[in-house]
Structures are given as C-alpha cells and as structure tokens.
N, C-alpha and C. Protein backbone atom coordinates (compact mmCIF):
# COMPACT_ATOMS: atom_id res chain seq x y z
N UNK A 1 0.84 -1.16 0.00
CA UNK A 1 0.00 0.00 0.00
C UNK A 1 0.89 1.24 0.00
N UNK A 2 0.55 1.87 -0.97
CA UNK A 2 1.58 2.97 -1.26
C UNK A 2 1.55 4.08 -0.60
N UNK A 3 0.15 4.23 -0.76
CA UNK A 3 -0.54 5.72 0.38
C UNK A 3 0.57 6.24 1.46
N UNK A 4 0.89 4.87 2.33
CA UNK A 4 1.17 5.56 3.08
C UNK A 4 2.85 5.44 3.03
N UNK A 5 3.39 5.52 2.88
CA UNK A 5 4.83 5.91 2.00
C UNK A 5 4.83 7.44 1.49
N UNK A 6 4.00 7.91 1.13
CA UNK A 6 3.46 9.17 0.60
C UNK A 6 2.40 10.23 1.14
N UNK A 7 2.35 10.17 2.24
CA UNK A 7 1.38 10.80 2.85
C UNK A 7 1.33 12.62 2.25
N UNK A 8 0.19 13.35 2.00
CA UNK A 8 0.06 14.45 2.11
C UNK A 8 0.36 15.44 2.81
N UNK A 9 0.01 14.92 3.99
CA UNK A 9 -0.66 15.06 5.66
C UNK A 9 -1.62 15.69 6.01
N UNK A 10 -2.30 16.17 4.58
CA UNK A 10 -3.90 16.62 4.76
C UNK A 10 -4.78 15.41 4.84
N UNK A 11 -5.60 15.25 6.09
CA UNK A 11 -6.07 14.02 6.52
C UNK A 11 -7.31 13.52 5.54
N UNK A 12 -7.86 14.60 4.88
CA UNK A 12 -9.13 14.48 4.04
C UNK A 12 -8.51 13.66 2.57
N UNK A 13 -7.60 14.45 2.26
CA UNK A 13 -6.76 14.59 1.19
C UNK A 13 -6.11 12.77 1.34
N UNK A 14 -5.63 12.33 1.96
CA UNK A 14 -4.97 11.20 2.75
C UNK A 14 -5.87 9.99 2.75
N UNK A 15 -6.95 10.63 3.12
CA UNK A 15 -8.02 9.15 3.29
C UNK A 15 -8.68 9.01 2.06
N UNK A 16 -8.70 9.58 0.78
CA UNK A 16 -9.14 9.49 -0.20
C UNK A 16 -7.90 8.93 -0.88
N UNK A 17 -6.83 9.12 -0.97
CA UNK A 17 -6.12 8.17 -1.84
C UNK A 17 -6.23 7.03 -1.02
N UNK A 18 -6.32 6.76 0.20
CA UNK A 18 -6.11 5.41 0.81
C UNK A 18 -7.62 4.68 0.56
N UNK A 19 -8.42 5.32 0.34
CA UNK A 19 -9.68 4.76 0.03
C UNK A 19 -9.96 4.44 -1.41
N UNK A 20 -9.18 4.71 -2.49
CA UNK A 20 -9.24 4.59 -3.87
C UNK A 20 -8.04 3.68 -4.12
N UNK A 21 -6.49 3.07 -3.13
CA UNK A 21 -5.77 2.07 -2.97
C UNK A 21 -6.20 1.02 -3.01
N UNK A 22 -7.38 1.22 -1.65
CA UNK A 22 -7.67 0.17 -1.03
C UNK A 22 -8.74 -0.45 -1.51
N UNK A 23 -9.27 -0.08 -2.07
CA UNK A 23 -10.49 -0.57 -3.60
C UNK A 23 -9.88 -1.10 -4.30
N UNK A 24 -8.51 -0.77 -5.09
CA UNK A 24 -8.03 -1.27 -6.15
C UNK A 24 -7.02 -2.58 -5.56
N UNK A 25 -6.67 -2.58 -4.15
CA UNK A 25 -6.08 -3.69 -3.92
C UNK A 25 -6.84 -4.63 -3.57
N UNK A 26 -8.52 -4.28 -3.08
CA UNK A 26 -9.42 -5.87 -2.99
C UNK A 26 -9.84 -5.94 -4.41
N UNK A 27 -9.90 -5.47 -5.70
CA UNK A 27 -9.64 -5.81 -6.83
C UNK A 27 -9.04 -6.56 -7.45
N UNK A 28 -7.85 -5.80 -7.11
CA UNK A 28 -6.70 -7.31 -7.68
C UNK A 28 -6.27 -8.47 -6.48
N UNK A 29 -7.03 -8.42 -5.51
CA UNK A 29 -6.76 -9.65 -4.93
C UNK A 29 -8.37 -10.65 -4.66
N UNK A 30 -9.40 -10.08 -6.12
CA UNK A 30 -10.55 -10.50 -6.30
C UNK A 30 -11.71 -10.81 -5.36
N UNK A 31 -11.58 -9.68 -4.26
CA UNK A 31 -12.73 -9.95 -3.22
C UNK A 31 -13.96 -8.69 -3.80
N UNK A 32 -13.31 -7.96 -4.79
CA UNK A 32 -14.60 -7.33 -5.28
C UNK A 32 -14.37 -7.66 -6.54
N UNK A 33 -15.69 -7.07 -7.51
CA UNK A 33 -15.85 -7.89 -9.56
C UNK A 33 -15.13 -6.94 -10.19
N UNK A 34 -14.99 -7.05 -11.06
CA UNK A 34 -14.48 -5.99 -12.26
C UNK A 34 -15.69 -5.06 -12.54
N UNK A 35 -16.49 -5.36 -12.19
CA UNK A 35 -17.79 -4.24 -12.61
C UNK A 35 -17.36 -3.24 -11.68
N UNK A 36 -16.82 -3.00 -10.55
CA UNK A 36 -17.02 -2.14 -9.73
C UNK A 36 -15.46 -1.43 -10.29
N UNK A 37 -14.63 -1.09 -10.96
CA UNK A 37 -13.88 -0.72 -11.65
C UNK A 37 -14.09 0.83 -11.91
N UNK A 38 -15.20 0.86 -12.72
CA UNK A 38 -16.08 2.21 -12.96
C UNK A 38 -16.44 3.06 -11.89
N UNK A 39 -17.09 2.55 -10.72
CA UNK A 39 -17.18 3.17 -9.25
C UNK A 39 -15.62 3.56 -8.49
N UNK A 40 -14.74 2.60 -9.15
CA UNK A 40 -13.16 3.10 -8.08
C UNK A 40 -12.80 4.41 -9.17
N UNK A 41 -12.99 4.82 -10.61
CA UNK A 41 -12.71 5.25 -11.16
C UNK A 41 -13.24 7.06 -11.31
N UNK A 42 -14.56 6.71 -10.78
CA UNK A 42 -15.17 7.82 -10.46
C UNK A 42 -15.34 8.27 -9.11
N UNK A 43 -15.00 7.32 -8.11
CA UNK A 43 -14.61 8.04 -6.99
C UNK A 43 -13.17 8.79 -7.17
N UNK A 44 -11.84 8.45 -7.84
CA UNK A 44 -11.15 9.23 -7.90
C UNK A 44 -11.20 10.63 -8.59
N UNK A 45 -12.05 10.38 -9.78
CA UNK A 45 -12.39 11.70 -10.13
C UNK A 45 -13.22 12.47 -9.27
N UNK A 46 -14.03 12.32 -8.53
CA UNK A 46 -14.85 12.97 -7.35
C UNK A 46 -13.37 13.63 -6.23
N UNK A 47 -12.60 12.94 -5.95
CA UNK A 47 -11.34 12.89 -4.92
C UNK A 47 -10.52 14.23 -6.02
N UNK A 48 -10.34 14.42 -7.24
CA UNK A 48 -9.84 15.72 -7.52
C UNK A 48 -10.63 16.54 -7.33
N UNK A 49 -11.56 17.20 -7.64
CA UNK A 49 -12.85 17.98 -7.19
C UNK A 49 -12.75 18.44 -5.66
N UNK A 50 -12.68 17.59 -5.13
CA UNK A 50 -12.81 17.29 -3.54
C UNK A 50 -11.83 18.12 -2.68
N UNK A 51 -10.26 17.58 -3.42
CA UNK A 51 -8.89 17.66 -3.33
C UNK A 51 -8.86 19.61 -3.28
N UNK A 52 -9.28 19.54 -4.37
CA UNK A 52 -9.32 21.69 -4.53
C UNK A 52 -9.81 21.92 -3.48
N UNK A 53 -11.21 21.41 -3.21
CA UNK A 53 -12.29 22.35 -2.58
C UNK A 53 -11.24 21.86 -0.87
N UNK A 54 -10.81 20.97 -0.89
CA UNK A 54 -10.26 21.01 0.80
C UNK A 54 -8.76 22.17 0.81
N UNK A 55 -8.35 22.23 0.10
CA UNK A 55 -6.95 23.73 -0.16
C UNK A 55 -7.62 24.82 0.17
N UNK A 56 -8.68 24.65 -0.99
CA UNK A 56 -9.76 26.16 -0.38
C UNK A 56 -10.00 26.62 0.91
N UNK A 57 -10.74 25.07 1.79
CA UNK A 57 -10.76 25.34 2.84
C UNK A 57 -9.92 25.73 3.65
N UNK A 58 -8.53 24.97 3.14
CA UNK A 58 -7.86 25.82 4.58
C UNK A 58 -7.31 27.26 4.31
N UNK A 59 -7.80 27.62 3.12
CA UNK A 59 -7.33 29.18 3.05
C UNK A 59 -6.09 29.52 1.94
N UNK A 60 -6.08 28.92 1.71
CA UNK A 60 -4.63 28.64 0.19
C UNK A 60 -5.53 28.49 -0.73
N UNK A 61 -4.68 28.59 -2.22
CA UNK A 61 -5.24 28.82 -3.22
C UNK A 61 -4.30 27.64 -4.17
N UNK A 62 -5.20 27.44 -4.66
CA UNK A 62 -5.09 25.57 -5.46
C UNK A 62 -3.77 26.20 -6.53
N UNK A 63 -3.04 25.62 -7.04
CA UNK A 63 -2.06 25.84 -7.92
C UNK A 63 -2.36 25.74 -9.28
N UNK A 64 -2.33 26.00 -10.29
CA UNK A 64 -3.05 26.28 -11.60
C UNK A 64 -2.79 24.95 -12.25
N UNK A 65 -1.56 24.50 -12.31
CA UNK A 65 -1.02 23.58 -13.01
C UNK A 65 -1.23 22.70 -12.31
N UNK A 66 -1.56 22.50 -11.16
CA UNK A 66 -2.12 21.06 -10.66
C UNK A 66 -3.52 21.12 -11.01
N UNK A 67 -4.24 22.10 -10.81
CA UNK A 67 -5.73 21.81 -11.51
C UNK A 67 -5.69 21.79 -12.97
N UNK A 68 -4.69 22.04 -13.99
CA UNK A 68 -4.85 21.88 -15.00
C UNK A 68 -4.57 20.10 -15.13
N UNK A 69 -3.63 19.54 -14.75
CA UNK A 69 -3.57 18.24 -14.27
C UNK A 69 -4.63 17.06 -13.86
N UNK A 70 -5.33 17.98 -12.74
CA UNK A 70 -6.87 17.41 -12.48
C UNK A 70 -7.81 17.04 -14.12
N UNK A 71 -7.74 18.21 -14.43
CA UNK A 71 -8.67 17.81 -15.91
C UNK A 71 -8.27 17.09 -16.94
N UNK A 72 -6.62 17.02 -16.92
CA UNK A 72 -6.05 16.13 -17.97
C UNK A 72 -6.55 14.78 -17.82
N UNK A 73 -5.92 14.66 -16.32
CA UNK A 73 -6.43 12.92 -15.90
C UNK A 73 -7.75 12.95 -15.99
N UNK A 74 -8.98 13.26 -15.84
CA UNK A 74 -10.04 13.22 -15.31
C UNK A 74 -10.15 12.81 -17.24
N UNK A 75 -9.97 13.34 -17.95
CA UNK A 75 -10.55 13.27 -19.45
C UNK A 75 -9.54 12.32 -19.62
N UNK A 76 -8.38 11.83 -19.27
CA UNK A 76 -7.97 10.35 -19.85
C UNK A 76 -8.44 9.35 -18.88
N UNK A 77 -9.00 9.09 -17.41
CA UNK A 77 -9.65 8.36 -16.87
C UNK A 77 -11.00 8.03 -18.01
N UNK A 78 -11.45 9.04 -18.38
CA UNK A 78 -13.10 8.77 -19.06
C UNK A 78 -12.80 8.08 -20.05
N UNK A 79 -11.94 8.31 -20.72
CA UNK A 79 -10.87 7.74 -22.02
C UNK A 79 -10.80 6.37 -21.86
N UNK A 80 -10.15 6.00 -20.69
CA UNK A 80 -10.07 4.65 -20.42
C UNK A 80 -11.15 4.16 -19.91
N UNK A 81 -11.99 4.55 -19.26
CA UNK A 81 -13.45 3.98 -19.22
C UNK A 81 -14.08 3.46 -20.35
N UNK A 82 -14.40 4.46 -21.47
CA UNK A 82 -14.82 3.67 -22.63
C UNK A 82 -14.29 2.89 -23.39
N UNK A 83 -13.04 2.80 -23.43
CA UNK A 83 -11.68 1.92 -23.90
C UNK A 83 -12.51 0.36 -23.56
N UNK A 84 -12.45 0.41 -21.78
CA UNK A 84 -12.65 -0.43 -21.33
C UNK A 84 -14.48 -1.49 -21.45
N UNK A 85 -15.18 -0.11 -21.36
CA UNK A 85 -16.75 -0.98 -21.43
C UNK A 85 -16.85 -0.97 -22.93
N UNK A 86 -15.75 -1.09 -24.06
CA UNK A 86 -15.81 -1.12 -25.51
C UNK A 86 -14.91 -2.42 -25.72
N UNK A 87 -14.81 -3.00 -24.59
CA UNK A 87 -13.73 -4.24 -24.53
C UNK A 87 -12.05 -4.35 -25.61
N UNK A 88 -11.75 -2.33 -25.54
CA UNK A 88 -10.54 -2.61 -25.84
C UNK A 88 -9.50 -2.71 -24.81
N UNK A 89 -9.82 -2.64 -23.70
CA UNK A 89 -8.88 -2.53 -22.23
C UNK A 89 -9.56 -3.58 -21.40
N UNK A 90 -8.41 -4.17 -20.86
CA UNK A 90 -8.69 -5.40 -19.96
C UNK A 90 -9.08 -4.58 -18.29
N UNK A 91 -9.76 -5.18 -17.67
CA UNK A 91 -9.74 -4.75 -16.56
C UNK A 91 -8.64 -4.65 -15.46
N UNK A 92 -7.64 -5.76 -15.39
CA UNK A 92 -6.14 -5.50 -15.07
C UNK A 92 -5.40 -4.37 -15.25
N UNK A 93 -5.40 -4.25 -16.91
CA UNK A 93 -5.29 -3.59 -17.39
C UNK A 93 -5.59 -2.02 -17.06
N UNK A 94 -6.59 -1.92 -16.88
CA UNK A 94 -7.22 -0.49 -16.72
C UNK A 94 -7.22 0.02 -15.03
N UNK A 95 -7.01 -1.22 -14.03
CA UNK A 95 -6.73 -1.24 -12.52
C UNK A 95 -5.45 -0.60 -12.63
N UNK A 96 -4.41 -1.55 -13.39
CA UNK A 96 -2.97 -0.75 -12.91
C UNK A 96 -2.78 0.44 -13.35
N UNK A 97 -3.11 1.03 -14.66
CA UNK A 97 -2.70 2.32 -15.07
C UNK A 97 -3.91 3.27 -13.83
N UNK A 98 -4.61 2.89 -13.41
CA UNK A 98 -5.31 4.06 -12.51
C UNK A 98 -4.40 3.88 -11.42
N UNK A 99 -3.93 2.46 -11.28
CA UNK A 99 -2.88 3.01 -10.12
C UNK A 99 -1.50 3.14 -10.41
N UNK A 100 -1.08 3.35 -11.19
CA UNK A 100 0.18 4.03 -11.66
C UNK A 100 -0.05 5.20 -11.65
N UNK A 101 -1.59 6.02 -12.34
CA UNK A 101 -1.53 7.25 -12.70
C UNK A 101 -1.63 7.99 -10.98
N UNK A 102 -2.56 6.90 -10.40
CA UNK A 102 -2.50 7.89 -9.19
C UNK A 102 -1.30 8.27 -8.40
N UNK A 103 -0.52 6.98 -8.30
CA UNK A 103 0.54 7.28 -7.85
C UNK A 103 1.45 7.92 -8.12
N UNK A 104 1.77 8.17 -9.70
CA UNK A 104 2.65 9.42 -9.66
C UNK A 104 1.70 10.65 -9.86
N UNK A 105 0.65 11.00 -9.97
CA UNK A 105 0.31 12.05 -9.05
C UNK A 105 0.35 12.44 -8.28
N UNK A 106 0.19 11.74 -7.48
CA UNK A 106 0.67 12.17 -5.41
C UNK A 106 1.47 12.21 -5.26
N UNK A 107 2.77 11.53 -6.41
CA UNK A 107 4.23 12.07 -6.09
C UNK A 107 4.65 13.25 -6.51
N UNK A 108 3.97 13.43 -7.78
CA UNK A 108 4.49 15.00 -9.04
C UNK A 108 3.58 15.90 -7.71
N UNK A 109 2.67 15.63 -7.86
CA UNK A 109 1.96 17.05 -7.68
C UNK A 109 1.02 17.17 -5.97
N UNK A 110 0.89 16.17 -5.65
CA UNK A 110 -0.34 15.96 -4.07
C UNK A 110 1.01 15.99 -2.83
N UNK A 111 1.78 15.93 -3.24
CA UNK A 111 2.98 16.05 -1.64
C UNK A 111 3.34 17.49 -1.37
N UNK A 112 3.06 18.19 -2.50
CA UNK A 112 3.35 19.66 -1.92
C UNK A 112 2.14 20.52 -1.90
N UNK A 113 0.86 20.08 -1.44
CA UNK A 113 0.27 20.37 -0.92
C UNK A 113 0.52 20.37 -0.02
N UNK A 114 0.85 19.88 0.92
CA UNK A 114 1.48 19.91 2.57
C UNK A 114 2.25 20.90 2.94
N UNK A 115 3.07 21.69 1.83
CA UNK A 115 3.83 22.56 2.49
C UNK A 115 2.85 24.23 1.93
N UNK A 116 2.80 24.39 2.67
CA UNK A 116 1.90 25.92 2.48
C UNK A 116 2.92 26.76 1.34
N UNK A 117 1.96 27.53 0.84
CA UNK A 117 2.64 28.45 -0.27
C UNK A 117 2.76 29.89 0.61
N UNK A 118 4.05 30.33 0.27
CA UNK A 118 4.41 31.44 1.04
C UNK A 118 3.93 32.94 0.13
C-alpha cells in the first residue's frame, strides 16, 4: 500500500487516496468484480474535485497547473473507461494504469500540498 509511504498530511486529502488504494487492492486480490472498476474510477475523479475544494478550505489557493492536471487525468480516466466498457482494455489492465496514474500524481503534484505556499 503505497498511500502511506506518501502521505500528504492533509487528513481528508490522505483518506481518499487510501480509500481509492484500497479498492483497487481488494480488486486485484478478487474480493470485489471488475464491474465495480467504474465506481473506483469515479470516486477518484470525485477525490480531484474534492482535493481543490479542501486547499480552499484551509485558506490557500489551489495551484493552476495542478488543476490543469486534475482535468487532464479526469478526461484520460473517461478515455479509459470507454476503452474499457468497448472491450478494448482489460480490466487489469485499466486497474494498474489508474494506479500508476494515481501514484505518480501524489508524487508530481499531491505532496506539496502539505507545504503551504508562502
């Protein structure tokens, strides 16, 4: 579990990647179906959305190029959604690149959220 190797240390921010991990690891260790793929996929897109509006809250102002980021992924997540319910992407397949993509997101761009902008 990678999450936590990488923590944010925004706790909201924190429990949403660990909650979109931890979906994709009872996935690939088949205690949930491949149908539910689409639900881990759109909870992460809900978790960028989310991600802004909690910066907001604490009074900082979201960084441009990470929300431009947000929309990139968010329109190649959808990308791979239809890829996938068009049976050109395997569901394996489409598990690991959401968790590749997430994870180097939270490395490029979700760890310096933690340090306040001066």
């Amino acid at each position: 579990m990678w999450y936590s190797a990488t923590k944010v240390g925004i706790t909201e921010i924190d429990m949403d990647h660990s909650n979109v991990d931890t979906m994709l690891q009872l996935y690939f260790s088949g205690r949930i179906p491949e149908a539910y793929l689409e639900q881990i996929i759109r909870n992460l897109i809900k978790h960028f959305d989310r991600e802004e509006e909690v910066v907001a809250g604490l009074g900082r102002e979201f960084p441009a190029d990470h929300k431009r980021e947000h929309a990139r992924l968010t329109q190649l997540l959808e990308k791979r959604l239809v890829d996938w319910k068009a049976d050109q992407l395997e569901g394996n397949e489409l598990a690991e690149q959401v968790r590749s993509l997430l994870l180097l997101h939270v490395v490029d761009f979700d760890v310096a959220l933690a340090k306040p902008s001066n």
